[in-house]
N, C-alpha and C. Protein backbone atom coordinates (compact mmCIF):
# COMPACT_ATOMS: atom_id res chain seq x y z
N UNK A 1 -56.31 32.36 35.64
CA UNK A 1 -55.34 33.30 35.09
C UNK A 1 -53.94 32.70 35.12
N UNK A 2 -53.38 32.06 35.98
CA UNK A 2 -52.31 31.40 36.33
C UNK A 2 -51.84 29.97 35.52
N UNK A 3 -53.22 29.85 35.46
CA UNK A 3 -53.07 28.59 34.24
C UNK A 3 -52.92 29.03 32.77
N UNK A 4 -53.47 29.99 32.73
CA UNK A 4 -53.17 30.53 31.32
C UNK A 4 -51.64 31.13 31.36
N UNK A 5 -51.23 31.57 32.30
CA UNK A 5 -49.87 32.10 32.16
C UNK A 5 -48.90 30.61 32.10
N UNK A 6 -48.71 30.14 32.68
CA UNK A 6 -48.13 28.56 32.33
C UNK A 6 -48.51 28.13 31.01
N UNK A 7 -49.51 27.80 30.76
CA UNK A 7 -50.09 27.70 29.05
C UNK A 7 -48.95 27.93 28.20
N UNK A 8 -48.91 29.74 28.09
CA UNK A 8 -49.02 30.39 27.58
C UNK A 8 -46.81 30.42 27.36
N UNK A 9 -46.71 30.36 28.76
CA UNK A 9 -45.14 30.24 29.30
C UNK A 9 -44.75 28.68 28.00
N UNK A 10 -45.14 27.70 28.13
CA UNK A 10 -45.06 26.41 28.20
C UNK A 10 -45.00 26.78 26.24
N UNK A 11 -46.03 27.23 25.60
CA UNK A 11 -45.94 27.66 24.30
C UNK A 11 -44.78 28.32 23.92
N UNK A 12 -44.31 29.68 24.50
CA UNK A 12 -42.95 30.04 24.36
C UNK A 12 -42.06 29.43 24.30
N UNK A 13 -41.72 28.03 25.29
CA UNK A 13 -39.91 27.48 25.07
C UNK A 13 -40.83 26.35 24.47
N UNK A 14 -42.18 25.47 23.92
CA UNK A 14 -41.59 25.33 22.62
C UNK A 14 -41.63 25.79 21.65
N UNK A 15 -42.11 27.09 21.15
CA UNK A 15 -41.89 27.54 20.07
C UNK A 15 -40.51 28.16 20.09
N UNK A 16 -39.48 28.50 20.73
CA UNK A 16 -38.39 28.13 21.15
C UNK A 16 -37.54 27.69 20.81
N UNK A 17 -37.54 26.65 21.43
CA UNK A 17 -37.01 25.45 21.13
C UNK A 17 -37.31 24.66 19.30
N UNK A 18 -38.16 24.82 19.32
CA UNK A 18 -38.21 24.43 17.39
C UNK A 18 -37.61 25.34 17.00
N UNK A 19 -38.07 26.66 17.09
CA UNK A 19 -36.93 27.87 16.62
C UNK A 19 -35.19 27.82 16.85
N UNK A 20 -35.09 27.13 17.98
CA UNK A 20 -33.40 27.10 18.09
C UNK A 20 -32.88 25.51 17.38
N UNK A 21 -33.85 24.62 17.18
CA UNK A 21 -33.73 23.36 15.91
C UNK A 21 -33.28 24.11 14.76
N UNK A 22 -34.59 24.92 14.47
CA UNK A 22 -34.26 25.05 12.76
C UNK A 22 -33.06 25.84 12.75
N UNK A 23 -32.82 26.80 13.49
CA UNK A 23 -31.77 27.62 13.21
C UNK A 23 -30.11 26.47 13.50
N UNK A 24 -30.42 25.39 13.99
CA UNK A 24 -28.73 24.86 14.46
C UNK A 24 -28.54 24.00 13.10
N UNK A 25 -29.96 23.06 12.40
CA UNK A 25 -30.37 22.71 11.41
C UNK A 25 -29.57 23.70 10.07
N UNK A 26 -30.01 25.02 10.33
CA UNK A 26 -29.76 26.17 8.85
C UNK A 26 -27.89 26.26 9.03
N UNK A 27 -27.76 25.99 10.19
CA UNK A 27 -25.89 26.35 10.38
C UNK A 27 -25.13 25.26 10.08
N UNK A 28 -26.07 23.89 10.88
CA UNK A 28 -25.34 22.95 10.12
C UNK A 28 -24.73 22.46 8.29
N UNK A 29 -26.07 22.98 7.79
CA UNK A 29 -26.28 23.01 6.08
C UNK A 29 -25.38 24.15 5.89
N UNK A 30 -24.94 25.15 6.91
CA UNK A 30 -24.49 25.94 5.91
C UNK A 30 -22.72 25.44 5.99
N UNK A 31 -22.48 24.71 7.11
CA UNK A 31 -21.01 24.30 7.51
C UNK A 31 -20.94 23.38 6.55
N UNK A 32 -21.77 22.89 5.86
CA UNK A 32 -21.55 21.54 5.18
C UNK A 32 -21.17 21.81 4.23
N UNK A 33 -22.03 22.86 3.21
CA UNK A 33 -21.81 24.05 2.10
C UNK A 33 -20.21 24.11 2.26
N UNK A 34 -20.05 24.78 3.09
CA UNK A 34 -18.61 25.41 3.16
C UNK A 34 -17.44 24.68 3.44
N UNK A 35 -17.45 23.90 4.15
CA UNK A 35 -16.91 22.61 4.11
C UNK A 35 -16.45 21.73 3.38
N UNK A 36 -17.39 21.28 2.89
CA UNK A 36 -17.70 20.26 1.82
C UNK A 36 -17.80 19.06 2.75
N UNK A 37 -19.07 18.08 2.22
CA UNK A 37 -18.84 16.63 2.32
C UNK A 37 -17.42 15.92 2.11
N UNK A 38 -17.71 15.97 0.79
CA UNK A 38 -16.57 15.27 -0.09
C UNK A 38 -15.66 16.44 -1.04
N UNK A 39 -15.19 15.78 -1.12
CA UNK A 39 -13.90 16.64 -1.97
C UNK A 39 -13.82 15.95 -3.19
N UNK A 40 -13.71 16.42 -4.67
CA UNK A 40 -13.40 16.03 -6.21
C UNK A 40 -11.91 16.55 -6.82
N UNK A 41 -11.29 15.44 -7.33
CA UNK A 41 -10.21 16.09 -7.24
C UNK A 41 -9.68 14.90 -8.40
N UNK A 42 -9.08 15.52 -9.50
CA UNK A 42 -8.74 14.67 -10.78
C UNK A 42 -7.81 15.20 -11.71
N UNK A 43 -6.77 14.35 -11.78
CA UNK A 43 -5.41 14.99 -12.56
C UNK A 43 -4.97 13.85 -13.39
N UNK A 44 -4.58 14.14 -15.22
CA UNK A 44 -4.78 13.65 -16.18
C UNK A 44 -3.46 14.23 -17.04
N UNK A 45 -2.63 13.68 -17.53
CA UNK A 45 -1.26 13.85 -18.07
C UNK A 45 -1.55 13.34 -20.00
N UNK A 46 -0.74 13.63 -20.30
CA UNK A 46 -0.52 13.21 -21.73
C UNK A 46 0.76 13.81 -22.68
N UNK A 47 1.63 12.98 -22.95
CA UNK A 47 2.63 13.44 -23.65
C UNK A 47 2.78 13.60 -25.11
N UNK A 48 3.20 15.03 -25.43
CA UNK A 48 2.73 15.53 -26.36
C UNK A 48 4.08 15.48 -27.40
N UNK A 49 5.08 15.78 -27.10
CA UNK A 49 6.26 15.51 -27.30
C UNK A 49 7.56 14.78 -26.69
N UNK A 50 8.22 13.85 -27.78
CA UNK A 50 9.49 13.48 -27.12
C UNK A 50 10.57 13.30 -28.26
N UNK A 51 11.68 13.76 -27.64
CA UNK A 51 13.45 13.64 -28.79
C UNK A 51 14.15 13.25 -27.58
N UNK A 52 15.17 12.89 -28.49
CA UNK A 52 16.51 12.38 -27.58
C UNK A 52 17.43 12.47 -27.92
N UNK A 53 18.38 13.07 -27.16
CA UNK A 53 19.92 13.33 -27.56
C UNK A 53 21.16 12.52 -26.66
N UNK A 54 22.28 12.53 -26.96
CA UNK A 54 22.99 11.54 -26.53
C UNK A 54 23.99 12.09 -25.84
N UNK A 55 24.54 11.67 -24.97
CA UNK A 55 25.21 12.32 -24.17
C UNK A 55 26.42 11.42 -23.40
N UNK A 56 27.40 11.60 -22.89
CA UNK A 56 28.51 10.98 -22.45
C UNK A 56 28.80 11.23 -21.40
N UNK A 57 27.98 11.03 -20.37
CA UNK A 57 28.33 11.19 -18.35
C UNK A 57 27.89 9.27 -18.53
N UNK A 58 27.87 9.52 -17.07
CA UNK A 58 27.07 8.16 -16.22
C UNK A 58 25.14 7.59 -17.50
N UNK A 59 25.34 8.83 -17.46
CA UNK A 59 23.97 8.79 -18.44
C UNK A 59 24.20 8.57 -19.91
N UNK A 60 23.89 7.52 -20.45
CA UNK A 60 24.31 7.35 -22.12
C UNK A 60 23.07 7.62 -23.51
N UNK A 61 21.98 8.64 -22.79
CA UNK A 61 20.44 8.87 -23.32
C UNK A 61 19.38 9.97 -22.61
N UNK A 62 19.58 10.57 -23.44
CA UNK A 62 18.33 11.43 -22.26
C UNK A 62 17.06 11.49 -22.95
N UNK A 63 16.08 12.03 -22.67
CA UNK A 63 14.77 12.08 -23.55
C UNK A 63 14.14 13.46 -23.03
N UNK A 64 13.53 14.13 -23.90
CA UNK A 64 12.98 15.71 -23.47
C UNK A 64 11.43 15.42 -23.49
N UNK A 65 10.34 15.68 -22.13
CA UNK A 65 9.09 15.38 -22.78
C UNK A 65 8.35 16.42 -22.36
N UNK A 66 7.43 16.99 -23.23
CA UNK A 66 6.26 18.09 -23.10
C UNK A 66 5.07 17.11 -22.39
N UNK A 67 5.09 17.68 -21.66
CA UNK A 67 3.73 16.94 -20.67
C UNK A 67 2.82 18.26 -20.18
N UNK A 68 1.54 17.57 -21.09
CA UNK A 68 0.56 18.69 -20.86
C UNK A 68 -0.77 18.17 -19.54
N UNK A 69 -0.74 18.95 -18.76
CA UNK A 69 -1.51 18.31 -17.44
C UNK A 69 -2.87 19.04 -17.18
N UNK A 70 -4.07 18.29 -17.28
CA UNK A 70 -5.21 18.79 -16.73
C UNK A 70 -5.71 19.07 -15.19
N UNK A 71 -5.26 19.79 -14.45
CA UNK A 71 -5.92 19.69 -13.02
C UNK A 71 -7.44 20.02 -12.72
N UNK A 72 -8.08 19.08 -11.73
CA UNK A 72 -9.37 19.53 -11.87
C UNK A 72 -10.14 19.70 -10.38
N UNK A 73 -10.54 20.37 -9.84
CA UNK A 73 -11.04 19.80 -8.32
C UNK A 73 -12.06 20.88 -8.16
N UNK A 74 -12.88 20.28 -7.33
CA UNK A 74 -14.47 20.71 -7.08
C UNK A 74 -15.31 20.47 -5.74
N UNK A 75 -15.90 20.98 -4.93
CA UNK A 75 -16.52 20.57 -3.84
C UNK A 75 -17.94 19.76 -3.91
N UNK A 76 -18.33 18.71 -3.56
CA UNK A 76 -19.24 17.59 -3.69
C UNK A 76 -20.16 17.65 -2.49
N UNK A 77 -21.19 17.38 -2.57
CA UNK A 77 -22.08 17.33 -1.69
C UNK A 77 -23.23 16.29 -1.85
N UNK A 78 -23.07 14.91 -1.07
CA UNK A 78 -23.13 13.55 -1.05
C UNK A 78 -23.05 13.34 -2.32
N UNK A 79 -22.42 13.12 -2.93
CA UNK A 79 -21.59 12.62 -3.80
C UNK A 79 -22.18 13.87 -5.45
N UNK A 80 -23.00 14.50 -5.01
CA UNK A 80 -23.42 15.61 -6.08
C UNK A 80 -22.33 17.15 -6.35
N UNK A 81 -21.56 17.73 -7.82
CA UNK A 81 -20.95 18.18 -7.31
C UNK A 81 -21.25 19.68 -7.60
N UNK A 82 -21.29 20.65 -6.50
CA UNK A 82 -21.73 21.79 -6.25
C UNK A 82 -21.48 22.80 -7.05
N UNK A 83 -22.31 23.79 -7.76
CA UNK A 83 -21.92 24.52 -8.84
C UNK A 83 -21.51 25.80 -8.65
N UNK A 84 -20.34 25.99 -9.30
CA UNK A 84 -19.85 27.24 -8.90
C UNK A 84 -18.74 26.93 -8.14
N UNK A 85 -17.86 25.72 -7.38
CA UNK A 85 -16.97 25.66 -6.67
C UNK A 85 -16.22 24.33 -7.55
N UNK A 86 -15.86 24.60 -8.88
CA UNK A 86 -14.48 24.26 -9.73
C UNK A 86 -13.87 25.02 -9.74
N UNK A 87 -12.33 24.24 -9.65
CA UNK A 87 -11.26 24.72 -10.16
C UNK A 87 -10.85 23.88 -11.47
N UNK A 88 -9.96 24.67 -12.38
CA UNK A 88 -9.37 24.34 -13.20
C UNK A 88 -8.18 24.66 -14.01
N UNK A 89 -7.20 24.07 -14.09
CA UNK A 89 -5.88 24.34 -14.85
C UNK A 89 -5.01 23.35 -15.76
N UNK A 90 -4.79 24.00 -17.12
CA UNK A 90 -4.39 23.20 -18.00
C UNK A 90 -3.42 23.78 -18.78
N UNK A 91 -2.01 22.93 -17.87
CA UNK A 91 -1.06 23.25 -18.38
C UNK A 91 0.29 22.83 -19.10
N UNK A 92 1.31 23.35 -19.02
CA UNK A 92 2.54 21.87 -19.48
C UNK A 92 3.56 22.51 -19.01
N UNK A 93 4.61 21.59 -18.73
CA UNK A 93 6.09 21.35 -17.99
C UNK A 93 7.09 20.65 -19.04
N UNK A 94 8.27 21.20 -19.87
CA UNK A 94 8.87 19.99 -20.26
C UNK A 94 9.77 19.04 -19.17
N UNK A 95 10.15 18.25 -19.46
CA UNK A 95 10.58 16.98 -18.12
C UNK A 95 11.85 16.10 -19.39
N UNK A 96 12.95 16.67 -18.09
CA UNK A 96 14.36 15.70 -18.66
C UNK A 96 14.29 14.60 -18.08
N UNK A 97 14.69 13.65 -18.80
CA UNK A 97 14.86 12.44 -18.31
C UNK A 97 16.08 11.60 -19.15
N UNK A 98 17.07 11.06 -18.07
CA UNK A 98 18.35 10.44 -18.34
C UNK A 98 17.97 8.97 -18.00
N UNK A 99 18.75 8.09 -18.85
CA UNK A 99 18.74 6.84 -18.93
C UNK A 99 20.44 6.12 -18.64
N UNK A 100 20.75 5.33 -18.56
CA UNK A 100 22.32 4.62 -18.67
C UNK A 100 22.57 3.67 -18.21
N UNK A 101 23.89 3.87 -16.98
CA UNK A 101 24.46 2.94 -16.47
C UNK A 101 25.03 3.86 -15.36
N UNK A 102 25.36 2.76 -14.35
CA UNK A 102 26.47 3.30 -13.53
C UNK A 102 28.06 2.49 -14.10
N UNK A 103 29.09 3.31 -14.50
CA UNK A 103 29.64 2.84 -15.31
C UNK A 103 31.09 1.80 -14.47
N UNK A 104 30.61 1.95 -13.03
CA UNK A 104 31.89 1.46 -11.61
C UNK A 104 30.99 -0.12 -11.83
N UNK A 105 30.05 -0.45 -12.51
CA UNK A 105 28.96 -1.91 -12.55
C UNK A 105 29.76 -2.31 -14.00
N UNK A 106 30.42 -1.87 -14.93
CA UNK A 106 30.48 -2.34 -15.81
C UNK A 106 31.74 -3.42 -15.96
N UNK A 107 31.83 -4.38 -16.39
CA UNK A 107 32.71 -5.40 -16.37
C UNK A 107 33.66 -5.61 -17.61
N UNK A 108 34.51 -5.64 -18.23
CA UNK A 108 35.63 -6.18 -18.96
C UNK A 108 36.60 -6.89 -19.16
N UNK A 109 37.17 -7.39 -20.23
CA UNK A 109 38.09 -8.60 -19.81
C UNK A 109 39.07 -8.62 -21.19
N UNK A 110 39.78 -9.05 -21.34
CA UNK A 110 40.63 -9.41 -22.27
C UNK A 110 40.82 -10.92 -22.72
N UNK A 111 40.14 -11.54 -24.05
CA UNK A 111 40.24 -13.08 -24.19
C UNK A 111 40.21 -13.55 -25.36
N UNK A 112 41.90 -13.40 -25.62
CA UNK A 112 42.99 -13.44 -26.84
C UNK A 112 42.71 -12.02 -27.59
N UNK A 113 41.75 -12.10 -28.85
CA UNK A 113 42.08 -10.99 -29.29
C UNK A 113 40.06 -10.68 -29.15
N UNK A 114 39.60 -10.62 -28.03
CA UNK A 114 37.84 -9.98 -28.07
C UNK A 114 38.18 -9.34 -26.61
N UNK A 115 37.41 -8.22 -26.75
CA UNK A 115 37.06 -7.68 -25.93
C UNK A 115 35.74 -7.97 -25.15
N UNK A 116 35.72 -8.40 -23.97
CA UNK A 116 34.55 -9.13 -23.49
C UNK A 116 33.97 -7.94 -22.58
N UNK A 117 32.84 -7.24 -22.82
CA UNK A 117 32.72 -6.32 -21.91
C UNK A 117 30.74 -6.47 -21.48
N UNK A 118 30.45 -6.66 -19.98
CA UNK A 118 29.38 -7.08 -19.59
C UNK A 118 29.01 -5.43 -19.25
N UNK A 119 27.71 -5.53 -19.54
CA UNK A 119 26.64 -3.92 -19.00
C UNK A 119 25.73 -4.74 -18.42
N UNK A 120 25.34 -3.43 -16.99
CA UNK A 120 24.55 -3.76 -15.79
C UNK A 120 23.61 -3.48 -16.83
N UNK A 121 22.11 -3.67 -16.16
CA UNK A 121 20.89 -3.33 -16.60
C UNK A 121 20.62 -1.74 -17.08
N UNK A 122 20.25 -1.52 -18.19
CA UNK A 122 20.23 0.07 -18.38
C UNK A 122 18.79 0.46 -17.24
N UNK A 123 19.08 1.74 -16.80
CA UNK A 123 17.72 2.38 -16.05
C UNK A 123 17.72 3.94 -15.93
N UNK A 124 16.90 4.47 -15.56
CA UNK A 124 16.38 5.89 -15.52
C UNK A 124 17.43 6.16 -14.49
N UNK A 125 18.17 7.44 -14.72
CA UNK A 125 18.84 7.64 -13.59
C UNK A 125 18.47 8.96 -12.97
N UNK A 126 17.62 9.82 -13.55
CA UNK A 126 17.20 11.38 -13.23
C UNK A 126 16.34 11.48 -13.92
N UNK A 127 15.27 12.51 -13.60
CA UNK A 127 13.99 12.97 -14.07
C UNK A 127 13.69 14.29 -13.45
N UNK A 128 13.63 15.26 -14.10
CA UNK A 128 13.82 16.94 -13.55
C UNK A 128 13.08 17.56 -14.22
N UNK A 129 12.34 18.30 -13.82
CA UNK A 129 10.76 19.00 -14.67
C UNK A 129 11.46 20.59 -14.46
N UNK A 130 11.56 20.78 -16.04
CA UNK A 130 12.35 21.99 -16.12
C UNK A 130 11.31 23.43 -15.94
N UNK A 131 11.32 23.96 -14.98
CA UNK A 131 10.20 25.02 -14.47
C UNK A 131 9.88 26.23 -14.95
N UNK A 132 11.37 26.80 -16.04
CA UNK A 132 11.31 27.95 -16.82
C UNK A 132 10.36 27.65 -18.03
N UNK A 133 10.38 26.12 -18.41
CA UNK A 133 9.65 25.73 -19.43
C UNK A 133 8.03 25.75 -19.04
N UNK A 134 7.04 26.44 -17.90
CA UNK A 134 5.95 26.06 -17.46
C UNK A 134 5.45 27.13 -18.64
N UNK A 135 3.86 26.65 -19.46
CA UNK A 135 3.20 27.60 -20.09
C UNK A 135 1.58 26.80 -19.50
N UNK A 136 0.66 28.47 -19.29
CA UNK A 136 -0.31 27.88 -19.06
C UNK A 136 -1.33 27.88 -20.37
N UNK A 137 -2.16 27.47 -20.03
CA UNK A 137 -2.91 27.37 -21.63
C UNK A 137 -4.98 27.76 -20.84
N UNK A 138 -5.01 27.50 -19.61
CA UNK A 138 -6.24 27.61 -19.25
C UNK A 138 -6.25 27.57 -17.93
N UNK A 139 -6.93 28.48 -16.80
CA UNK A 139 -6.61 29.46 -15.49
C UNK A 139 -8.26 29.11 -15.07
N UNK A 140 -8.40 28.81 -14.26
CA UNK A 140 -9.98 29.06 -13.65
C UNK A 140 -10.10 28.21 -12.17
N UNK A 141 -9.93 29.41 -11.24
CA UNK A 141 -10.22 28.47 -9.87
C UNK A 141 -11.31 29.60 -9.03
N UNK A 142 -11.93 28.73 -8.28
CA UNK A 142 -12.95 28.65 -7.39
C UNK A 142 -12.51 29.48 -6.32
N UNK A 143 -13.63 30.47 -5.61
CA UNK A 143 -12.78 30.62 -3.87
C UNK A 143 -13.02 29.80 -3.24
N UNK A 144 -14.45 28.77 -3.67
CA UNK A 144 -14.89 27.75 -2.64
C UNK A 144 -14.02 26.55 -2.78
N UNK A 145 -13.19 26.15 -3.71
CA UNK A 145 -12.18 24.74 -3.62
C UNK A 145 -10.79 25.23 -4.16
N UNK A 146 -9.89 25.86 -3.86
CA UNK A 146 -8.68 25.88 -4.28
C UNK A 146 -8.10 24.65 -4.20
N UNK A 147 -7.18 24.71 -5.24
CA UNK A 147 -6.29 23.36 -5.51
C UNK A 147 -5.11 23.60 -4.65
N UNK A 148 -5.02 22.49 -3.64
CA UNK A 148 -4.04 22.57 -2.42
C UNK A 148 -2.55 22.39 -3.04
N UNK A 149 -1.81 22.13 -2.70
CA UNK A 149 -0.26 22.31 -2.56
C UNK A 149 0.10 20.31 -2.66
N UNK A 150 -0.29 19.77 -2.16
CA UNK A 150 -0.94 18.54 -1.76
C UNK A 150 -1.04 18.44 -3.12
N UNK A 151 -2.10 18.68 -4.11
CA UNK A 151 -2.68 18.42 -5.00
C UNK A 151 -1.72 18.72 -5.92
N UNK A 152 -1.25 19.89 -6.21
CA UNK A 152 -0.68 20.44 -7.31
C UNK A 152 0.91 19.45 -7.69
N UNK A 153 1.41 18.94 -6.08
CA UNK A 153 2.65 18.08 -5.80
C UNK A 153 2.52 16.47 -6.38
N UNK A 154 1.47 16.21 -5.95
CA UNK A 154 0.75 15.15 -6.75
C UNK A 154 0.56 15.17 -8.24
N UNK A 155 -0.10 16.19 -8.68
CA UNK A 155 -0.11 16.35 -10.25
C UNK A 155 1.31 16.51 -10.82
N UNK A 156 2.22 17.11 -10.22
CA UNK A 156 3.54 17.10 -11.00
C UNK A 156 3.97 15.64 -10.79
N UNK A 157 4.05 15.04 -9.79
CA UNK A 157 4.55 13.74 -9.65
C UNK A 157 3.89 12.90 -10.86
N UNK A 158 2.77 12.92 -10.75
CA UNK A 158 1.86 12.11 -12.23
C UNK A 158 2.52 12.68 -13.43
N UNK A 159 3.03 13.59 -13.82
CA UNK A 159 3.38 14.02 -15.25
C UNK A 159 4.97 13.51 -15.02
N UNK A 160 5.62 13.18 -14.04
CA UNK A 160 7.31 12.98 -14.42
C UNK A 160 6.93 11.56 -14.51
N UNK A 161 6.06 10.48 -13.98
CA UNK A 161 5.96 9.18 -13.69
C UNK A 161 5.36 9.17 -15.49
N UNK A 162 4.59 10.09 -15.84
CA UNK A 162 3.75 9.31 -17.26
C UNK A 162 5.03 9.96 -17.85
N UNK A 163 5.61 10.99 -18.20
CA UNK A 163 6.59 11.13 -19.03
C UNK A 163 7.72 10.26 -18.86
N UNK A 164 8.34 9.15 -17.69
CA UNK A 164 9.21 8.14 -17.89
C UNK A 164 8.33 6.78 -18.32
N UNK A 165 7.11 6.84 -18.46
CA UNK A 165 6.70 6.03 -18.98
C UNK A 165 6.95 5.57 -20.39
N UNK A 166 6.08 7.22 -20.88
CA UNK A 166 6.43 7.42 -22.64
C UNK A 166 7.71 7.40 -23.19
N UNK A 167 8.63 7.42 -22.47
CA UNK A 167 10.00 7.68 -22.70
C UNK A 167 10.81 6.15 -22.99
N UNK A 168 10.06 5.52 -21.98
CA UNK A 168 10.78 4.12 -21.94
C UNK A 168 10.39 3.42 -23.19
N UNK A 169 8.98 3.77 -23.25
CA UNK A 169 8.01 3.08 -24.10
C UNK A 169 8.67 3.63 -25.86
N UNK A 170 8.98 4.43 -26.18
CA UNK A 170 9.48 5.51 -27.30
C UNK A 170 11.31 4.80 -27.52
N UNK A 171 12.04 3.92 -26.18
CA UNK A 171 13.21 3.59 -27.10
C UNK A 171 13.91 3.79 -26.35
N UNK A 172 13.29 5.02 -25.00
CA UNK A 172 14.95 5.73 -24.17
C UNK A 172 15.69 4.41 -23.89
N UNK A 173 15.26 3.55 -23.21
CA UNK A 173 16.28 2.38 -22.09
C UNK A 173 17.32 1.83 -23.73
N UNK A 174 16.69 1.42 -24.86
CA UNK A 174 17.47 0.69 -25.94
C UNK A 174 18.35 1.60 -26.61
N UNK A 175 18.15 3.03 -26.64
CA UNK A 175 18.76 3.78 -27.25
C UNK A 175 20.09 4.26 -25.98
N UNK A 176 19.79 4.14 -24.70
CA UNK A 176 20.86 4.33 -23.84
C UNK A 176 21.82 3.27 -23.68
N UNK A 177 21.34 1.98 -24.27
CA UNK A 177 22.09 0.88 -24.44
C UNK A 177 23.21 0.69 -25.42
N UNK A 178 22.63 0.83 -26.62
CA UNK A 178 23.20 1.09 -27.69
C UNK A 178 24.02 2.52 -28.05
N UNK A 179 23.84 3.41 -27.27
CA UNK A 179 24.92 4.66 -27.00
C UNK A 179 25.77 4.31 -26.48
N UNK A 180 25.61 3.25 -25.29
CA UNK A 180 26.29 3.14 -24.57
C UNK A 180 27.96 2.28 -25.18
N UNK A 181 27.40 1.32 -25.62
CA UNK A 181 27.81 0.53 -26.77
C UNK A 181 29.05 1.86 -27.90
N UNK A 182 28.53 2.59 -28.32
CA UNK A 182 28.97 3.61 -29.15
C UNK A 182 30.61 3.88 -28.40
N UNK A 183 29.73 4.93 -27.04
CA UNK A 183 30.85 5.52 -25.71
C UNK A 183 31.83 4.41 -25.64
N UNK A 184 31.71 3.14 -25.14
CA UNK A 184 33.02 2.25 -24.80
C UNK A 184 33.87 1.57 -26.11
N UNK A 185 32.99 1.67 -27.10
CA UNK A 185 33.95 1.14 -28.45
C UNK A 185 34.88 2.13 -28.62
N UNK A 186 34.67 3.46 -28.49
CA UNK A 186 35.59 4.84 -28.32
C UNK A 186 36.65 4.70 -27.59
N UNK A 187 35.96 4.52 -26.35
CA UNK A 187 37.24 4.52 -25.47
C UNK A 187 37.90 3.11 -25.90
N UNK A 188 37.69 1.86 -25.66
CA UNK A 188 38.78 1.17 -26.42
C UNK A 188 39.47 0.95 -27.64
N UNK A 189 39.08 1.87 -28.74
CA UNK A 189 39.54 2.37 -30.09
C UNK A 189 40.77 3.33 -29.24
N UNK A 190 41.01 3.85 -28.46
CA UNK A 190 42.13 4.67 -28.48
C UNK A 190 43.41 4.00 -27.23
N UNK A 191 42.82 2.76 -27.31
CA UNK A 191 43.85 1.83 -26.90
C UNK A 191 44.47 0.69 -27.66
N UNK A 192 43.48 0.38 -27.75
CA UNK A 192 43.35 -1.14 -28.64
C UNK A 192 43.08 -0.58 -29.85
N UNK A 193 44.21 -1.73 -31.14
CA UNK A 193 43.50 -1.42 -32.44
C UNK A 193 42.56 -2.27 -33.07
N UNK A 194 41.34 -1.45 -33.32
CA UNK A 194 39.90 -2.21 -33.69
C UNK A 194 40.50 -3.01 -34.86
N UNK A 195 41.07 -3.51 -35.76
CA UNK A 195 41.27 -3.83 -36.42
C UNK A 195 41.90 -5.35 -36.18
N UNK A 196 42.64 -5.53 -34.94
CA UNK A 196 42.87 -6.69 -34.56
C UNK A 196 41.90 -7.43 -33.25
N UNK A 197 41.60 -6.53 -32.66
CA UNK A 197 40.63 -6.89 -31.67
C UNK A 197 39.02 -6.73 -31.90
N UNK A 198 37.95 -7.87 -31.74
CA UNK A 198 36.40 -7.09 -31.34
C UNK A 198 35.92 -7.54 -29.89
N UNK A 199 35.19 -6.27 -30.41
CA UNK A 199 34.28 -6.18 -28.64
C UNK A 199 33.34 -6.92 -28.92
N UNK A 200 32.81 -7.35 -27.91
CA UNK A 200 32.10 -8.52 -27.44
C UNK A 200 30.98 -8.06 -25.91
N UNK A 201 29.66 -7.32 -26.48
CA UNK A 201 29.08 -6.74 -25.48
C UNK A 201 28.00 -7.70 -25.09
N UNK A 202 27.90 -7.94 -23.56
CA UNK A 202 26.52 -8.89 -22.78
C UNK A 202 26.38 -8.07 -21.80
N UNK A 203 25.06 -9.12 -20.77
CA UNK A 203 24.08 -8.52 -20.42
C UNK A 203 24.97 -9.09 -18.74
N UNK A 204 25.05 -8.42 -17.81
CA UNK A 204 25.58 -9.47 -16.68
C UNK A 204 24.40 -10.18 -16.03
């Protein structure tokens, strides 16, 4: 009788014990679920528009760009990605961007009758993503992966970096050069008469 109760005892903690496996087994899968393995996460820019107007500060060019941005992120599970936990948003920002000089770099000279005047390297001097301008075009997020703060800071950073891209690429840096050019023939037209003197613009 005693042996059967031991038996019998001995069957209980392991059936038990496999029972408290599968169940730490079912919690682990479910932390993983919820969790996530891996994280998916993908942000994609494209400029849709750009103009430029001219302007007379430190800045001799600005460029206006519509940058339309895809955000995308999703929870993965070994490298498979789980359905039902996308997010998605597809939207646009326009983004100023100034080009010029610093004009305390610029050099001049007087030599006989030319005006010898050297310009620093033209470059981007500001880039400001105008926020009243935000329109969304497509809304869809997950409760299981929201798009972090992290993420969203990142995606704006990618749309001001590709919109000074397109910008440069489109003329801004040559067109802030050649404004620039415009601005100082002005100001020495109301000293000097162009008619006896020319300017004479290089690169330092």
């Amino acid at each position: 009788m005693e042996k059967k109760k031991q038996k019998g005892s001995k069957l209980l903690k392991y059936w038990l014990s496999k029972t408290a496996v599968k169940i730490i087994l079912v919690i682990i899968v479910l932390l993983v679920i919820a969790l996530g393995v891996g994280k998916y996460f993908m942000t994609e820019s494209k400029t849709t528009k750009i103009g430029f107007e001219d302007i007379g500060e430190l800045a001799t060019q600005s460029a206006y760009c519509t940058e339309v941005n895809v955000t995308e992120a999703a929870r993965e599970f070994f490298g498979v990605e789980i359905p039902f936990t996308e997010s998605k948003y597809i939207y646009s920002y326009d983004i100023v961007i100034k080009a010029g000089f610093n004009f305390e770099e610029i050099e001049w000279k007087l030599n006989d009758h030319r005006i010898e005047v050297k310009l620093p390297e033209t470059k981007i001097l500001s880039s400001e993503i105008d926020l009243d301008s935000f329109k969304l075009y497509h809304e869809d997020e997950s409760i299981f992966r929201q798009i972090t703060m992290n993420e969203n800071n990142e995606a704006l950073k990618s749309m001001q970096e590709n919109a000074e891209k397109n910008a440069v690429a489109n003329g801004l840096l040559d067109n802030a050069r050649s404004n620039a050019e415009t601005i100082l023939t002005g100001f020495f037209a109301s000293a000097y008469d162009m008619d006896e003197y020319e300017i004479v613009f290089t690169d330092k």
